[in-house]
Protein backbone atom coordinates (compact mmCIF):
# COMPACT_ATOMS: atom_id res chain seq x y z
CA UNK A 1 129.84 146.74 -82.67
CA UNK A 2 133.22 147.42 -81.10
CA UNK A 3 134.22 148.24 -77.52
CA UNK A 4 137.10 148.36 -75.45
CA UNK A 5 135.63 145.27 -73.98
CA UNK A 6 133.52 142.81 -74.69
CA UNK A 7 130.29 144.00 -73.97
CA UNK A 8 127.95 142.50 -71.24
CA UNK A 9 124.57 141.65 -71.95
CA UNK A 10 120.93 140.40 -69.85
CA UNK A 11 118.74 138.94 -70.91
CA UNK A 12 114.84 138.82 -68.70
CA UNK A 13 112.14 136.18 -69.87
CA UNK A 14 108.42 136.56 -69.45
CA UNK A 15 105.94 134.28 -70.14
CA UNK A 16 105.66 130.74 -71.52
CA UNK A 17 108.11 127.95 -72.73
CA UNK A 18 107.63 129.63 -76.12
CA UNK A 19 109.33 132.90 -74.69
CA UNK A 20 111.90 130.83 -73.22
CA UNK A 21 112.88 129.33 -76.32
CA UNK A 22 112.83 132.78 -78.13
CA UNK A 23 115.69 134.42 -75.54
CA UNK A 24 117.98 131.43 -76.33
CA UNK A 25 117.75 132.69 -79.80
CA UNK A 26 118.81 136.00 -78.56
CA UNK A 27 121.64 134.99 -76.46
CA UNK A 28 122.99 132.84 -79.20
CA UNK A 29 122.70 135.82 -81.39
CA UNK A 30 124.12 137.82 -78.82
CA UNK A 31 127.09 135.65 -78.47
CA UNK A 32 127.67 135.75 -82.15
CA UNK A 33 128.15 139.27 -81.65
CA UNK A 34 130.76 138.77 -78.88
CA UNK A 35 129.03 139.16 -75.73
CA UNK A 36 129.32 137.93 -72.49
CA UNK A 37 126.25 137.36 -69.96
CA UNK A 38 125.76 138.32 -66.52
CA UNK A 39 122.53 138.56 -64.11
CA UNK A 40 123.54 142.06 -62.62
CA UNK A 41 121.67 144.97 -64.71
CA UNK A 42 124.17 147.52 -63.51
CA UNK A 43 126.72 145.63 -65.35
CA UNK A 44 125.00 145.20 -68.77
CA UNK A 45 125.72 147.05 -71.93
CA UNK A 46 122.56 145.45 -73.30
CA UNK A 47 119.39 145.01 -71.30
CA UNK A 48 116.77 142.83 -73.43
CA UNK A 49 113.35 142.02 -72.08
CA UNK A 50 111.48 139.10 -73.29
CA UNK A 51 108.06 140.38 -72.99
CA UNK A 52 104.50 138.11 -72.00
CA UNK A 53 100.91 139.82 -73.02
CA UNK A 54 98.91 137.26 -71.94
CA UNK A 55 98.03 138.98 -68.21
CA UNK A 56 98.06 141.87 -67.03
CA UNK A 57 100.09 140.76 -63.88
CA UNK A 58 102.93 139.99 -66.28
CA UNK A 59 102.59 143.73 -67.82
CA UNK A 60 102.87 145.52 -64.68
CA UNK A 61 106.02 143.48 -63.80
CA UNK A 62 107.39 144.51 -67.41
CA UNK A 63 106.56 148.24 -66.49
CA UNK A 64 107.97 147.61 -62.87
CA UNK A 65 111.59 146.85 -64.30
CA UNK A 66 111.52 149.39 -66.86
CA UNK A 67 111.22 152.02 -64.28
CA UNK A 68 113.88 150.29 -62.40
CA UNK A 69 116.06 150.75 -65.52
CA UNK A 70 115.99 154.35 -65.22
CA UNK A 71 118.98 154.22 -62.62
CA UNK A 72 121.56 151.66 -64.24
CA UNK A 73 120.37 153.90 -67.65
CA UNK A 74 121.72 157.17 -65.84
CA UNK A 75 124.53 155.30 -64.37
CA UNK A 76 125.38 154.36 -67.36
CA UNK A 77 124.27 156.26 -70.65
CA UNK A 78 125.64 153.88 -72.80
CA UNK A 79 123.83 151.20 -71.67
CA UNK A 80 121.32 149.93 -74.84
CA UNK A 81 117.59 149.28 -73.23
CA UNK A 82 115.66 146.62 -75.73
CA UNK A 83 111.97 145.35 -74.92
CA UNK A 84 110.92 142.42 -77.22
CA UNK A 85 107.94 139.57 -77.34
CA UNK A 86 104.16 139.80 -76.93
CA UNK A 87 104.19 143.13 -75.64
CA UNK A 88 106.14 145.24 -77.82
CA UNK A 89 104.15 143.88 -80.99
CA UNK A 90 100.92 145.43 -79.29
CA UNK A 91 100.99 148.98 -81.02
CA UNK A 92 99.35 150.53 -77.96
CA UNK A 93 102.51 149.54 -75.74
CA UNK A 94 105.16 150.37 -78.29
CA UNK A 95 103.25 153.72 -78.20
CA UNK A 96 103.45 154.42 -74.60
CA UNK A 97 107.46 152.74 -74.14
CA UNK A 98 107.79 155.52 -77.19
CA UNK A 99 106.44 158.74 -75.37
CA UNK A 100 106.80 157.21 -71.31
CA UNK A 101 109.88 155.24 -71.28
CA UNK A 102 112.28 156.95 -72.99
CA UNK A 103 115.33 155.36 -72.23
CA UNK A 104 114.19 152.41 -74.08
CA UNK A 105 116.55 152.17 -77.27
CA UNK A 106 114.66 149.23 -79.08
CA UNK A 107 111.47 147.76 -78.99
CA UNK A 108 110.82 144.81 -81.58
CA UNK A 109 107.82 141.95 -81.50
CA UNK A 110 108.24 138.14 -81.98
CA UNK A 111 107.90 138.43 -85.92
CA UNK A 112 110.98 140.74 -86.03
CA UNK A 113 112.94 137.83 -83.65
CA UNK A 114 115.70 137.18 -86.45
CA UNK A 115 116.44 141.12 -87.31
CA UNK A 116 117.58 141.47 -83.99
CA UNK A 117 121.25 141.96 -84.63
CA UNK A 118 120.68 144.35 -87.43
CA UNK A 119 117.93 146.85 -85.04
CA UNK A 120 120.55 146.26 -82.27
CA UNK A 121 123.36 147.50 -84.89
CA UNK A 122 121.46 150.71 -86.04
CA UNK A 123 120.61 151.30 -82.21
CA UNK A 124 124.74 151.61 -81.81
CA UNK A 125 125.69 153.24 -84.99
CA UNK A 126 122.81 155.39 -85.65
CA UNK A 127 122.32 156.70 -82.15
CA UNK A 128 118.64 156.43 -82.58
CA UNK A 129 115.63 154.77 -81.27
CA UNK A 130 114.62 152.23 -83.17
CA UNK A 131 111.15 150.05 -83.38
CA UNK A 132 110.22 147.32 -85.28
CA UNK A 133 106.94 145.95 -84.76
CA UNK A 134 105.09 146.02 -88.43
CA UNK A 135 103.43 142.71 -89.01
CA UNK A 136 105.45 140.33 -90.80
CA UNK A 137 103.95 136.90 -91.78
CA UNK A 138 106.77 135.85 -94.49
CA UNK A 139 108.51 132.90 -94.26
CA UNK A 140 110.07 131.69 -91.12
CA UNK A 141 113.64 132.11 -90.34
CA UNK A 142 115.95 129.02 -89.98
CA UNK A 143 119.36 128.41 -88.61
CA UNK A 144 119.27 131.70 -85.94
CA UNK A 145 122.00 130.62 -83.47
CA UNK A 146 120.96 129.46 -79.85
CA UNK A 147 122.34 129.00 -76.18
CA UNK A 148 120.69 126.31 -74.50
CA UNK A 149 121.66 125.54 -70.49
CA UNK A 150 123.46 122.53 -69.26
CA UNK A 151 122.56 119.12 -71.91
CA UNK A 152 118.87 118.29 -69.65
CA UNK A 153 116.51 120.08 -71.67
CA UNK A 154 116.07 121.72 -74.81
CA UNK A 155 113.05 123.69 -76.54
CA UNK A 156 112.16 123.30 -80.33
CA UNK A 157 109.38 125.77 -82.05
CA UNK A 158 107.55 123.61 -84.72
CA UNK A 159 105.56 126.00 -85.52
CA UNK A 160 104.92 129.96 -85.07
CA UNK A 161 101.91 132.08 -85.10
CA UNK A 162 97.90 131.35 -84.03
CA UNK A 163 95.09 130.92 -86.34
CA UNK A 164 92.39 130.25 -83.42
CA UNK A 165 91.21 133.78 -82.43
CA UNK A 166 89.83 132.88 -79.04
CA UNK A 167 87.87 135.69 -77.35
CA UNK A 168 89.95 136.24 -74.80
CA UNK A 169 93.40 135.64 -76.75
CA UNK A 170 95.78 138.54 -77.56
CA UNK A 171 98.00 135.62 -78.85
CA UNK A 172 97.37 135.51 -82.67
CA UNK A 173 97.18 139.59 -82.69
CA UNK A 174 100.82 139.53 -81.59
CA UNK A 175 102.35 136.46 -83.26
CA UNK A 176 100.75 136.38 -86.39
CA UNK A 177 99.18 133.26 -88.17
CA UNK A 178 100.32 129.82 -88.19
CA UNK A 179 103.51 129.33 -90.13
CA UNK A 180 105.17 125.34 -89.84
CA UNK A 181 108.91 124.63 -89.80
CA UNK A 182 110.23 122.38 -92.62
CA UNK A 183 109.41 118.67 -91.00
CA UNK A 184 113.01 117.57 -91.94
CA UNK A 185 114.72 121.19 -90.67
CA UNK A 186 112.69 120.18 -87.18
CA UNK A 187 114.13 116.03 -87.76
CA UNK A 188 117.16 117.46 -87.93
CA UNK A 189 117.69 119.69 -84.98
CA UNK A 190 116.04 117.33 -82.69
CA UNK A 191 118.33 114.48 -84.17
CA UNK A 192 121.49 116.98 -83.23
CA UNK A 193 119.95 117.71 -79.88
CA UNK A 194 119.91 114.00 -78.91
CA UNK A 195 123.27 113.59 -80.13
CA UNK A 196 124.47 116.18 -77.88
CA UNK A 197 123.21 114.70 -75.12
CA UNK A 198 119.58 116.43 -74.34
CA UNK A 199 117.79 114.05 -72.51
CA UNK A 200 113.77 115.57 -73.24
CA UNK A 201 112.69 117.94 -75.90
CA UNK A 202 109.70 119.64 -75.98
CA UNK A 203 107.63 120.37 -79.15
CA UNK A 204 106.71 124.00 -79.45
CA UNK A 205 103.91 126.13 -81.26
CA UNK A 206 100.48 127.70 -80.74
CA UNK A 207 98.77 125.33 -81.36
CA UNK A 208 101.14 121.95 -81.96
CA UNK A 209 98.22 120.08 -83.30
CA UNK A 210 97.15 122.33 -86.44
CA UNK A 211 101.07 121.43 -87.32
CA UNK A 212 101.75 121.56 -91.38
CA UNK A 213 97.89 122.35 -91.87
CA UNK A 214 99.92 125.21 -93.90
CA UNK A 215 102.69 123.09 -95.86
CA UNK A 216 99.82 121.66 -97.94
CA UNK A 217 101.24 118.33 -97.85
CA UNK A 218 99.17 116.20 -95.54
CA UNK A 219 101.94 115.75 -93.81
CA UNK A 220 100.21 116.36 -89.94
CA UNK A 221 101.68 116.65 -86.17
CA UNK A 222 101.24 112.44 -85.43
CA UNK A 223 103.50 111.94 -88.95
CA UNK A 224 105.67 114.44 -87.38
CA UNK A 225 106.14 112.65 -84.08
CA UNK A 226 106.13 109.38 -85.67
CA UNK A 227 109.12 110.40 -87.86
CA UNK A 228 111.20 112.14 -84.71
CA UNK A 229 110.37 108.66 -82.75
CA UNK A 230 112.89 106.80 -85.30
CA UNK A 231 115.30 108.96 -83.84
CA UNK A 232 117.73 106.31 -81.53
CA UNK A 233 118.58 107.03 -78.26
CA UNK A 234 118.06 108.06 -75.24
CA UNK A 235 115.41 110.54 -74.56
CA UNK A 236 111.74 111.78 -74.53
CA UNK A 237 109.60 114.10 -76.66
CA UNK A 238 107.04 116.16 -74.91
CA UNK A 239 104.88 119.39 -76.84
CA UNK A 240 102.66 121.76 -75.91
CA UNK A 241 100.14 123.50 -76.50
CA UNK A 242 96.91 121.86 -77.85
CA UNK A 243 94.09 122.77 -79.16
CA UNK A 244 91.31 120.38 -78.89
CA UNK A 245 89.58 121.38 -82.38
CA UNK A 246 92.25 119.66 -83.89
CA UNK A 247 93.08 116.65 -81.33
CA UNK A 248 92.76 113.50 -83.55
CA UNK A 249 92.40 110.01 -82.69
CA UNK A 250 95.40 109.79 -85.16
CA UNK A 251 97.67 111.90 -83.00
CA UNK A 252 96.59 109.65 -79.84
CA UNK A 253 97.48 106.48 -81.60
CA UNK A 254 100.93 108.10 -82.32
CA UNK A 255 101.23 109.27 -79.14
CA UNK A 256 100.75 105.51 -77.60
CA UNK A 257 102.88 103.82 -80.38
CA UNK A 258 105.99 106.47 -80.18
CA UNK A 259 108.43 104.89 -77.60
CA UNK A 260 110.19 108.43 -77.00
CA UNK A 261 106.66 110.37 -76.82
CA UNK A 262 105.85 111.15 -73.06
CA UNK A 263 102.27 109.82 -72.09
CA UNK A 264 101.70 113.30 -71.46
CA UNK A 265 99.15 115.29 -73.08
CA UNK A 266 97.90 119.17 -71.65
CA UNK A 267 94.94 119.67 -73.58
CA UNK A 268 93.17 123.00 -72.23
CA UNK A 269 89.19 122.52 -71.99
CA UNK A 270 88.91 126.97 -70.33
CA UNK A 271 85.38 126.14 -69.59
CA UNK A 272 82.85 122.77 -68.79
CA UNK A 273 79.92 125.03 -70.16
CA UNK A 274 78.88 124.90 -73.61
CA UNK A 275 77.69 128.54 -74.15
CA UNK A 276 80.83 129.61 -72.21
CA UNK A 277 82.66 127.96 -74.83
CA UNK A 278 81.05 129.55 -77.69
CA UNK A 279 81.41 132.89 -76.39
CA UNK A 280 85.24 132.34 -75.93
CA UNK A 281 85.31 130.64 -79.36
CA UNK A 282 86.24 127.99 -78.57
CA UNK A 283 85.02 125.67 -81.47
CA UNK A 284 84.06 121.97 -80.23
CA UNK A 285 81.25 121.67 -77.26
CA UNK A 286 82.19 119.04 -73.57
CA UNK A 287 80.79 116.16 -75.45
CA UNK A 288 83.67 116.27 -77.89
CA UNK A 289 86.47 117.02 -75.27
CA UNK A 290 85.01 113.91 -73.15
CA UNK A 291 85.29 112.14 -76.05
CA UNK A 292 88.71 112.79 -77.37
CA UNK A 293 90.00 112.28 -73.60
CA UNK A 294 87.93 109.14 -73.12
CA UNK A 295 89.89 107.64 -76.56
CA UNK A 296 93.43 109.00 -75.11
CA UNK A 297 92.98 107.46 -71.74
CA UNK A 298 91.72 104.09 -73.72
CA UNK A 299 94.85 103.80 -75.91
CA UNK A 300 97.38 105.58 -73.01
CA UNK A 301 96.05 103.66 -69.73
CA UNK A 302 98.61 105.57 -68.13
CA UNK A 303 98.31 109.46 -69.76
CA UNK A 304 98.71 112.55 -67.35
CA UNK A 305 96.21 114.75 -68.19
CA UNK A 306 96.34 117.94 -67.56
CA UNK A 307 94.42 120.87 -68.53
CA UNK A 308 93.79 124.93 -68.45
CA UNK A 309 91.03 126.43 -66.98
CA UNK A 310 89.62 130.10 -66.90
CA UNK A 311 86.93 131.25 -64.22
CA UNK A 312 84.66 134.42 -64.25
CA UNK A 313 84.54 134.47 -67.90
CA UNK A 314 82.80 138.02 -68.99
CA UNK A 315 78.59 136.99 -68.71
CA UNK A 316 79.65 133.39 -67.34
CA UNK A 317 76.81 133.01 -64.19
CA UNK A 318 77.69 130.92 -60.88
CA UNK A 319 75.49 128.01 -62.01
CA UNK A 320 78.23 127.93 -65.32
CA UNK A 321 81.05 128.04 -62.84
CA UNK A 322 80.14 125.26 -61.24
CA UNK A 323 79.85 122.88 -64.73
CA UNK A 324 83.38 123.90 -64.84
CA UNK A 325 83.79 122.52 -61.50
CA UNK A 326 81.22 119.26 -62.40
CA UNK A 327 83.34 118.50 -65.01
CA UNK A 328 86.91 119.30 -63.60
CA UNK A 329 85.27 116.39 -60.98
CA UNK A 330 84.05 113.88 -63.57
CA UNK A 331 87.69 113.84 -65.63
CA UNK A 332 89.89 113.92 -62.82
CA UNK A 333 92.98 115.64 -64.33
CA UNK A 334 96.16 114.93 -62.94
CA UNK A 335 97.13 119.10 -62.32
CA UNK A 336 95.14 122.23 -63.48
CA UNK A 337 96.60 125.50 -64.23
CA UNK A 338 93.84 128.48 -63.43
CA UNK A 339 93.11 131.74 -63.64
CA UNK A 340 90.10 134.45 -63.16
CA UNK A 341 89.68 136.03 -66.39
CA UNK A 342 92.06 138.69 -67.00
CA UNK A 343 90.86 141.51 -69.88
CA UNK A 344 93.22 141.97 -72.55
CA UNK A 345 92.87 145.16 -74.32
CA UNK A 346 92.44 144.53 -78.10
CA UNK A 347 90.45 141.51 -78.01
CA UNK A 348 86.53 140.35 -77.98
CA UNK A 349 86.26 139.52 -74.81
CA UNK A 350 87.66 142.43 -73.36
CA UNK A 351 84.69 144.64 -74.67
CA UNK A 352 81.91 142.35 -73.33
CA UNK A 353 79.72 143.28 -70.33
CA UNK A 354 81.03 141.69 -67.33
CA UNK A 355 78.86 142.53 -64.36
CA UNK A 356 79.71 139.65 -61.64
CA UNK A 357 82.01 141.45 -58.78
CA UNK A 358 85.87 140.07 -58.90
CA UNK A 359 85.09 138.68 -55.01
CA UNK A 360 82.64 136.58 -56.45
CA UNK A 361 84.63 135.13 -59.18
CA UNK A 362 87.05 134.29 -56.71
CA UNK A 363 85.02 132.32 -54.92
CA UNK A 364 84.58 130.39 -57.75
CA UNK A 365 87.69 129.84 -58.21
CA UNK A 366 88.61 128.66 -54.78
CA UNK A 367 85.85 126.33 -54.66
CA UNK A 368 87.39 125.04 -58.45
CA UNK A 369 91.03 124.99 -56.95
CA UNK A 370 89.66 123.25 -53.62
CA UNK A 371 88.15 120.48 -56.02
CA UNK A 372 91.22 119.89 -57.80
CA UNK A 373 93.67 119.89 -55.08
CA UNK A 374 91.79 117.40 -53.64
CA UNK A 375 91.96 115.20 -56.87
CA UNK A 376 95.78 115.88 -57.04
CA UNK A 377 96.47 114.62 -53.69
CA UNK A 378 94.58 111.50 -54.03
CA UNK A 379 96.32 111.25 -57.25
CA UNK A 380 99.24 111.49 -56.15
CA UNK A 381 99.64 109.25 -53.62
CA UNK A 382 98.74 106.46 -55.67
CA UNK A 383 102.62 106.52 -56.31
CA UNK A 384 103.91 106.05 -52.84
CA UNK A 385 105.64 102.59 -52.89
CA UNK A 386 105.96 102.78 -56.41
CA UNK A 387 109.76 103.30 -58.23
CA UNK A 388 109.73 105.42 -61.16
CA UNK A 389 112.15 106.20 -63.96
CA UNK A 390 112.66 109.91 -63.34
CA UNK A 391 115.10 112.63 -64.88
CA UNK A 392 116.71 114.34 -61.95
CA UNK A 393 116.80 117.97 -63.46
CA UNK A 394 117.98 120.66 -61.22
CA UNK A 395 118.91 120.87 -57.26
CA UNK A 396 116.77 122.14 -54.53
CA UNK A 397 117.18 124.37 -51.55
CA UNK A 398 115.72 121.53 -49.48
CA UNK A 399 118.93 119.26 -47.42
CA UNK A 400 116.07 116.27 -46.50
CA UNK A 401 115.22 116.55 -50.74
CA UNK A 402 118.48 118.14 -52.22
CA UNK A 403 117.18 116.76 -56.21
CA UNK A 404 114.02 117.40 -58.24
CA UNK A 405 113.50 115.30 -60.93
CA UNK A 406 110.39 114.62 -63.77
CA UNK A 407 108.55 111.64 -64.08
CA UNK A 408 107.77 110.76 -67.57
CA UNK A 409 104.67 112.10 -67.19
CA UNK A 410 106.01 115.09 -66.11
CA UNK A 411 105.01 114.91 -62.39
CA UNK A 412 107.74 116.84 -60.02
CA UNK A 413 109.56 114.77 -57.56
CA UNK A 414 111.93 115.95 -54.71
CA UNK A 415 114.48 113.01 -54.21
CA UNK A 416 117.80 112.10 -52.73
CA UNK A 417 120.60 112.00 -54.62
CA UNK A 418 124.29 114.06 -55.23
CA UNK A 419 125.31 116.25 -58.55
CA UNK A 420 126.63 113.66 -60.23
CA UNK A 421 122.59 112.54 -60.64
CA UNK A 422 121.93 115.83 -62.42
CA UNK A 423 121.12 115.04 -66.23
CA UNK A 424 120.69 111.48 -65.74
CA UNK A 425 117.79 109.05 -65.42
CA UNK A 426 117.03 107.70 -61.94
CA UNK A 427 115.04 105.16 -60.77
CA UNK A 428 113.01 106.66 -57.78
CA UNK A 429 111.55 104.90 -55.06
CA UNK A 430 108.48 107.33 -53.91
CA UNK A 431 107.84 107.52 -50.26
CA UNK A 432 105.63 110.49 -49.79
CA UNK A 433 103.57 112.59 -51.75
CA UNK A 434 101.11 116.06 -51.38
CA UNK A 435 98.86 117.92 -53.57
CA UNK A 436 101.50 119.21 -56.04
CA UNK A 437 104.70 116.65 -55.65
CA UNK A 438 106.30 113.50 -54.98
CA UNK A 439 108.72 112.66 -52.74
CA UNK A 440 111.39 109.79 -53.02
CA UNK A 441 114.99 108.13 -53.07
CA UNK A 442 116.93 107.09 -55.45
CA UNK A 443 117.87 103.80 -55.58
């Protein structure tokens, strides 16, 4: 790839943390390749979209900037067009970018990740289209380069692909099956990352807890974040996601022993009805999620829990709403992230009967969400008076709280504070609180 200049690229995530930590790898390969970075796509050479397929809001927002391609593409001909992650490995949507979006020069899924420079190179010097989205469950690919922002955070995948095959999950369709990193390759990075100065890394995968089922070893997730916990320093280890099939008491204990693991643990229940959870396949019934929660809270007296909920399931009835609600109200979480059921073509649950009117699953979920906010804010301001070790992580467009920061247990807090706070850990005396944040100075 040569140019008068070097060429500019953008690059647009979608989606989770594990989409996040997939366009770092991009930009560090794109920087290997000589390229600079900008946020204006009238000024890109290369235009790379980080795809989500887990709603269909997230689609139509992938479609909406494609079409707003069109003009930079005729402004500038040259420009390369690339649309990667969940959604280009769904052969339906590499179809339609194929025959409806022409000026779309690559399209290649998460599996493809580390060919990216060589598509991108046959793009340029074959003046073709080019798509790679064959499934491709070989071995994983270490040492891809990466550009990671500012020395606060960092992302490490553990693991890649989905073995679970919920109903309603296009996940393991598009990422392929579970595949573990090399414990020591994982040791190692994380042990380079806290040498450079990252202050909390989070644990990536799937499903973090089925970690090294694969290596055939025995070795498990809790040996894993035992072993990073030797690590010295100064930092904290968070992961996501869970699966509560394979939540152990083992991984709990770890958890509570590990001085650098966050007493944070997001362990999605989708459903406080039994049947509900059998038709999303979900394999373990309330009883065992009260159970493993009930042991976590014993050994972690002061876990944030927080959990993932779906509403208006295909078939669920009001009456199996509202043991979702029963037992969102019996556990107390700390925060809840939910959603009304959104079909995703290509799975189980997107071919089942679903007869109850969108208005009425949204009642649902309002009453749910009323419930919870409610538990949040009492929550919450618990912590008034209290002073917490926080890490002050980015600035806010609010002069009376010009800081936010993360308390261990990841709760946001707007404080006080200048730039030279940014990176560092604060104490934080809270004086305020609502339903979704603290408020404090630093003192």
């Amino acid at each position: 790839m040569h140019a008068a200049r070097p060429l500019r690229a953008l690059v647009d995530t979608f989606g989770c943390q594990q989409n996040v930590a997939d366009s770092q790898h991009i930009m560090g390969m794109l920087r290997a390749m000589g390229c600079s970075f900008t946020d204006d796509p009238a000024q890109a050479d290369v235009v790379v979209l980080n795809t989500c397929a887990i709603r269909d809001h997230a689609e139509k927002r992938v479609y909406g900037n494609l079409g707003a391609l069109t003009h930079t593409k005729k402004a500038n001909p040259a420009q390369v067009i690339c649309l990667c992650g969940c959604m280009a490995q769904r052969p339906e949507v590499a179809e339609k970018v194929r025959q409806s979006y022409r000026h779309v020069d690559l399209v290649f899924g998460p599996q493809a990740l580390w060919k990216f420079p060589e598509l991108l190179y046959q793009v340029y010097t074959q003046r073709r289209r080019v798509f790679s989205v064959a499934d491709e469950h070989g071995a994983i690919a270490e040492g891809m380069p990466v550009v990671r922002e500012g020395r606060t955070r960092a992302w490490v995948s553990i693991m890649y692909g989905c073995n679970n095959f919920c109903s309603y999950c296009i996940v393991p369709y598009v990422r392929g099956r579970e595949r573990s990193r090399d414990p020591e390759r994982i040791i190692d990075e994380v042990r380079e990352l806290v040498a450079d100065g990252f202050r909390e890394i989070t644990l990536l995968g799937q499903n973090v807890n089925s970690y090294g089922k694969d290596l055939g070893t025995g070795y498990d997730f809790a040996d894993l974040l035992t072993d990073l916990d030797k690590i010295e320093g100064d930092y904290l280890l968070r992961f996501m996601s869970s699966q509560p099939k394979d939540a152990t008491y083992k991984l709990f204990d770890a958890m509570a022993g590990c001085r650098h693991v966050a007493k944070q643990l997001h362990l999605p229940v989708q459903s406080g009805c039994d049947r509900v959870l059998r038709a999303m396949n979900r394999p373990y019934d309330v009883a065992r999620y009260l159970d493993l929660i009930t042991y976590a809270r014993r050994v972690m007296p002061d876990l944030v829990l927080t959990s993932d909920v779906i509403i208006g399931f295909p078939g669920e009835t009001e009456s199996e709403a509202m043991e979702t609600v029963a037992l969102v109200e019996k556990v107390r979480f700390d925060a809840l992230f939910t959603f009304i059921f959104s079909p995703r073509p290509g799975t189980p649950a997107a071919k089942m009967e679903d007869p109850v009117p969108r208005e009425e699953k949204q009642r649902w979920f309002d009453r749910l969400c009323a419930v919870q906010n409610g538990i949040s804010e009492e929550l919450h301001r618990q912590y008034v008076g209290q002073t917490l070790r926080c890490l002050v992580d980015g600035e806010s467009d609010d002069a009376r709280w010009p800081l936010t920061a993360r308390t261990a247990g990841g709760r946001l807090v707007h404080c006080t504070g200048d730039r030279a706070d940014l990176g560092e850990y604060r104490d934080v005396k809270i004086t305020d609180s609502n339903t979704w944040a603290l408020f404090g100075t630093i003192e």
